[in-house]
N, C-alpha and C. Protein backbone atom coordinates (compact mmCIF):
# COMPACT_ATOMS: atom_id res chain seq x y z
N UNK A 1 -19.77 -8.56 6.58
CA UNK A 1 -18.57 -8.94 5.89
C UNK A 1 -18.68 -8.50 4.44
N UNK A 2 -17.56 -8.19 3.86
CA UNK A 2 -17.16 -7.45 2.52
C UNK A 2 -16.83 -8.30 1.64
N UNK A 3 -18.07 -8.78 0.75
CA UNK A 3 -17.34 -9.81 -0.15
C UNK A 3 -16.74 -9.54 -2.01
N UNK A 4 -15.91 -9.67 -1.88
CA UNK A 4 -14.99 -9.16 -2.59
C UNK A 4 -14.73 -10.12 -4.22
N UNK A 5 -15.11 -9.48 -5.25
CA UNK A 5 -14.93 -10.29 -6.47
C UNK A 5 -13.93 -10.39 -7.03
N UNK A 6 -13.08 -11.24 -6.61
CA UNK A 6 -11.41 -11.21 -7.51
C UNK A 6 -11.67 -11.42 -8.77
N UNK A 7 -12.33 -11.77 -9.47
CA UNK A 7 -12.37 -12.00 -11.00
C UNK A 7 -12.48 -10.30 -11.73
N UNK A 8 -12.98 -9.54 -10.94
CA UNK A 8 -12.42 -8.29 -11.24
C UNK A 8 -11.34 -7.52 -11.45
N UNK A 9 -11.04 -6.74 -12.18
CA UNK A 9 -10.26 -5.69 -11.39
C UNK A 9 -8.73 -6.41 -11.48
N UNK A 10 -8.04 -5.68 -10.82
CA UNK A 10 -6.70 -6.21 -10.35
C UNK A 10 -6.43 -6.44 -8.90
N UNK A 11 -5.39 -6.79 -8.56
CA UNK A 11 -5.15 -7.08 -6.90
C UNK A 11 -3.85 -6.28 -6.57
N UNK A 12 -3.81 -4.66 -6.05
CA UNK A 12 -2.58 -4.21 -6.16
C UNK A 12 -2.43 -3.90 -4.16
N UNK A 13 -0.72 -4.39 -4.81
CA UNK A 13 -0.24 -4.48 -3.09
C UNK A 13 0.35 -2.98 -3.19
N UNK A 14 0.53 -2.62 -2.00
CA UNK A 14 0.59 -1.09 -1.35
C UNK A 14 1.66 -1.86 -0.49
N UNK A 15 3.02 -1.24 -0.68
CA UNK A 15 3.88 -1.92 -0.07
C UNK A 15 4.45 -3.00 -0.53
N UNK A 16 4.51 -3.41 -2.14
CA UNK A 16 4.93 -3.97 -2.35
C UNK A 16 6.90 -4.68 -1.90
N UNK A 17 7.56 -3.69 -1.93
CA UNK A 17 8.95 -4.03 -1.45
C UNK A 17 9.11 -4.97 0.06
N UNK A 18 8.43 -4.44 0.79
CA UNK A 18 7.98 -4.54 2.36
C UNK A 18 8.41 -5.77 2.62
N UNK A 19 8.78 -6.77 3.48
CA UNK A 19 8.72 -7.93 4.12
C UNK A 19 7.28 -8.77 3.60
N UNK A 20 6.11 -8.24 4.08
CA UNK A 20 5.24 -8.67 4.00
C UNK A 20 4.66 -9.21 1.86
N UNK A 21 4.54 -7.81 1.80
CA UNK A 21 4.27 -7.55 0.18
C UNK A 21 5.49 -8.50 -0.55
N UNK A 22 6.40 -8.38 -0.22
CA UNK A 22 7.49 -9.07 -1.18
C UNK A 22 6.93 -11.06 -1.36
N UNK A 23 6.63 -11.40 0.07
CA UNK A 23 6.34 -12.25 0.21
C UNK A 23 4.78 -12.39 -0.74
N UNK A 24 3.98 -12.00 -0.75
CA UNK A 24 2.38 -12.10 -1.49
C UNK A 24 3.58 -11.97 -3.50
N UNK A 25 3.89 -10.61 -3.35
CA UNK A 25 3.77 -10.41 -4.70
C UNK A 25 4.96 -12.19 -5.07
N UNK A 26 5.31 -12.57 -4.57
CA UNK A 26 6.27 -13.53 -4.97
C UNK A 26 5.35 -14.81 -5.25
N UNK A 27 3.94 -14.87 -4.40
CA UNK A 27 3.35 -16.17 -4.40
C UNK A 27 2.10 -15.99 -5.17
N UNK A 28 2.24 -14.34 -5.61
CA UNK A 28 1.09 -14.23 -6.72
C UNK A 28 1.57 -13.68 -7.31
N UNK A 29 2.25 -13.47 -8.71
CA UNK A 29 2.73 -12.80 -9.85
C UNK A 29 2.54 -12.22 -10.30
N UNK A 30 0.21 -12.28 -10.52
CA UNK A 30 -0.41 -11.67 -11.21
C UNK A 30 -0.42 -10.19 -10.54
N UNK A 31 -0.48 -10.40 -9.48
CA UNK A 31 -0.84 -9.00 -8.29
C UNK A 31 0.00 -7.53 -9.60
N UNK A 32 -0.28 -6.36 -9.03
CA UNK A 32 0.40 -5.27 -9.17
C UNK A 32 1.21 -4.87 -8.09
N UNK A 33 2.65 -4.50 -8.20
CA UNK A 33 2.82 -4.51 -7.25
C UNK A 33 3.38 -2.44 -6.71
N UNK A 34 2.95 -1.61 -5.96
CA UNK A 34 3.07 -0.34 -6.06
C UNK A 34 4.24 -0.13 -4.62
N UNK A 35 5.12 0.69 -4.75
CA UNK A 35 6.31 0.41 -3.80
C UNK A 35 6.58 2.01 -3.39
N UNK A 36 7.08 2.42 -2.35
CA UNK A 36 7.60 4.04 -2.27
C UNK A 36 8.14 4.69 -3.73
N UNK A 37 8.65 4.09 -4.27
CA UNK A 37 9.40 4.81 -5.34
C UNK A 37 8.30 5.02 -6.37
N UNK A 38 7.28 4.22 -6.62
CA UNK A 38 6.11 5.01 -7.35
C UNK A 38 5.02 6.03 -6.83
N UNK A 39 4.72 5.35 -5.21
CA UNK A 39 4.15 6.79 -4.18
C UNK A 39 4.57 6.52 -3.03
N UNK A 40 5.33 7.86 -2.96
CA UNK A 40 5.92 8.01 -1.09
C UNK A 40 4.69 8.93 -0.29
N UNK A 41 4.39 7.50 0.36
CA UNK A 41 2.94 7.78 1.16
C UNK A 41 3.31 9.39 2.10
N UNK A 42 3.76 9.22 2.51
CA UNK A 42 4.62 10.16 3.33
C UNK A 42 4.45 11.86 3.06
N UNK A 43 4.38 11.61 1.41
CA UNK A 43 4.48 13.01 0.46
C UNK A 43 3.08 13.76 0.88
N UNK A 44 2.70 14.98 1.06
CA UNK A 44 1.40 15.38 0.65
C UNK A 44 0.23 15.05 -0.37
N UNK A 45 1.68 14.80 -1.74
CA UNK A 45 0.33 14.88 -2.93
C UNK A 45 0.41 13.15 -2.99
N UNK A 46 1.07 12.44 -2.44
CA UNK A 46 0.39 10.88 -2.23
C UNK A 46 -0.76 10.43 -2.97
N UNK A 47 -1.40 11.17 -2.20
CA UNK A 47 -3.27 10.46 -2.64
C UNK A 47 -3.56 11.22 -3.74
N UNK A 48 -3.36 12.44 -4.46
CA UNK A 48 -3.30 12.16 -6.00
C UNK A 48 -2.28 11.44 -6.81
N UNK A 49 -1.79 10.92 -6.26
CA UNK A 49 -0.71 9.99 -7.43
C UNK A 49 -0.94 8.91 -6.88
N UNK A 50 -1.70 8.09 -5.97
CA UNK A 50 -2.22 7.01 -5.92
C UNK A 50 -3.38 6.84 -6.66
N UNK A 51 -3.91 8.22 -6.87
CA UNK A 51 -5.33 7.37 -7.10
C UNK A 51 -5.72 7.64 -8.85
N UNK A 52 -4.44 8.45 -9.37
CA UNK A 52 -3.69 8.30 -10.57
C UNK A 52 -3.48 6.71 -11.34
N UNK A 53 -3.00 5.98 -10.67
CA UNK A 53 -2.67 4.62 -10.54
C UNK A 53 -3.15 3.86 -10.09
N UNK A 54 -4.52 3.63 -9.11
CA UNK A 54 -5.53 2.49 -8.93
C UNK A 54 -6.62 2.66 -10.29
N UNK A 55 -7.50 2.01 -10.34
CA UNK A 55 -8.62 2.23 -10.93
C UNK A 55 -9.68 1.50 -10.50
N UNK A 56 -11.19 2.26 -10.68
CA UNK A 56 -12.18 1.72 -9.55
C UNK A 56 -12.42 -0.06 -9.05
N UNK A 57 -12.19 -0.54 -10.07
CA UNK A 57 -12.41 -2.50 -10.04
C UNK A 57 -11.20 -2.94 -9.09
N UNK A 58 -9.87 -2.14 -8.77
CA UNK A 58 -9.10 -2.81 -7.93
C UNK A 58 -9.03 -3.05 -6.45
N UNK A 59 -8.52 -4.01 -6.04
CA UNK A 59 -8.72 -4.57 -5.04
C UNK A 59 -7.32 -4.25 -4.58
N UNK A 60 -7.09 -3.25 -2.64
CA UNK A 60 -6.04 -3.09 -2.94
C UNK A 60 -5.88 -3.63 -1.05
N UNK A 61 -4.46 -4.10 -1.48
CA UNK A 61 -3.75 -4.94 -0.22
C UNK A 61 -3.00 -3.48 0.56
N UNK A 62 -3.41 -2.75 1.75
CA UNK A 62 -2.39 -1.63 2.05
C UNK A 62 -1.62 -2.76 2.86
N UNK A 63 -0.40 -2.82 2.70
CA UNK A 63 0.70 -3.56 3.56
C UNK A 63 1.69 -2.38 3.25
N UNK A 64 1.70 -0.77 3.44
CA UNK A 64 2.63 0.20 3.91
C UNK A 64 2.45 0.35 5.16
N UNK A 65 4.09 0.46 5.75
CA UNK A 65 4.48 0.97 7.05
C UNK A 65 6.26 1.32 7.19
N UNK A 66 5.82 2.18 8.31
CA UNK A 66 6.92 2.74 8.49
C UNK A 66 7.75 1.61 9.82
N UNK A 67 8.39 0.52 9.81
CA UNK A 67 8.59 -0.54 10.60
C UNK A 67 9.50 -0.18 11.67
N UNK A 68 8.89 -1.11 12.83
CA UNK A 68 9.81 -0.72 13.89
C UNK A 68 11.19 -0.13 13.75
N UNK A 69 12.21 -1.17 13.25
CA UNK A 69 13.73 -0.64 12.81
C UNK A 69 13.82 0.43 12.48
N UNK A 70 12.96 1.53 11.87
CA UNK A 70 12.93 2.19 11.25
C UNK A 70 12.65 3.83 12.24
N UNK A 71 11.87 3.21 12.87
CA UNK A 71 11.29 4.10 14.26
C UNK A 71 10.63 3.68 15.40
N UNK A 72 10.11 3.39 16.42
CA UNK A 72 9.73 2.60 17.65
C UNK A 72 9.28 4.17 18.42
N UNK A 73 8.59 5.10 17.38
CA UNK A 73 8.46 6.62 18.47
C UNK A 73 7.12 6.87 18.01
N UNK A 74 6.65 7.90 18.90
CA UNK A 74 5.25 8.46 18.58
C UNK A 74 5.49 9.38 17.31
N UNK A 75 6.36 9.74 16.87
CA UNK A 75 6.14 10.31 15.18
C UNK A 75 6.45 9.31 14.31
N UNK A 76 6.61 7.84 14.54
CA UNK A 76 6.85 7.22 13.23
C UNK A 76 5.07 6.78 13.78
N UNK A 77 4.73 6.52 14.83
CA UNK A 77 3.23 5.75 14.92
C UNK A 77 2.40 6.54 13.56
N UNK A 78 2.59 8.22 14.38
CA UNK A 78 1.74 9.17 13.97
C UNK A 78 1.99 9.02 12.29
N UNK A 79 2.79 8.73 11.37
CA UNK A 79 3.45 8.80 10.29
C UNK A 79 2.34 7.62 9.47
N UNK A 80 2.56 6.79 9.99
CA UNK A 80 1.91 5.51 9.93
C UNK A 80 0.21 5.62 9.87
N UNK A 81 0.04 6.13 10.82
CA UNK A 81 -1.60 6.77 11.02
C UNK A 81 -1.68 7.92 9.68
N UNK A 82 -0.96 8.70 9.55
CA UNK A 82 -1.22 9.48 8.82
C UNK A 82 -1.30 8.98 6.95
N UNK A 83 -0.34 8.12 6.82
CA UNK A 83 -0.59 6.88 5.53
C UNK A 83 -1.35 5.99 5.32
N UNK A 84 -2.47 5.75 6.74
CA UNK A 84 -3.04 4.76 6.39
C UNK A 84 -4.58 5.90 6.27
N UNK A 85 -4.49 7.13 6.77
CA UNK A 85 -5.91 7.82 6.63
C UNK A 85 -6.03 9.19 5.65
N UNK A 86 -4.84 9.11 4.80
CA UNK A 86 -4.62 9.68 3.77
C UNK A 86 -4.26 11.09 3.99
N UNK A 87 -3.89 11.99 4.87
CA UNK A 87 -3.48 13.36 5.21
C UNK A 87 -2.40 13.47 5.86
């Protein structure tokens, strides 16, 4: 198990807008909160403009997805897979 020093660092949600994220960043204030409109996971250069904007002490919540409503197909899965393993 990964034990994790919150007194560090910051706590930034990935997905902040999301169902999920909206709910955290609302019951923690302090959090950062990072949303598509600052990186569209989706993009190629993503992971340099994420990692533009983390810095090493942060602690980061990924709650991005591409949600059912949205797609229920093997290219939104694959989409999804592909945002969460960075290519």
């Amino acid at each position: 198990m990964v034990m994790v020093d919150f007194a560090k660092g910051r706590r930034v949600v990935l997905g902040a807008n999301g169902f999920i994220g909206q709910h955290l960043m609302a019951a923690c204030p302090t959090f950062v909160g990072i949303t598509r409109q600052d990186v569209d996971l989706s993009e190629e250069t993503a992971g340099k403009r994420l990692v533009g904007l983390l810095r090493d002490e942060d602690t980061l919540f990924f709650l991005s997805a591409i949600t059912p409503d949205k797609g229920r197909d093997a290219e939104s899965f694959m989409k999804n897979c592909r945002m969460a393993w960075g290519d």
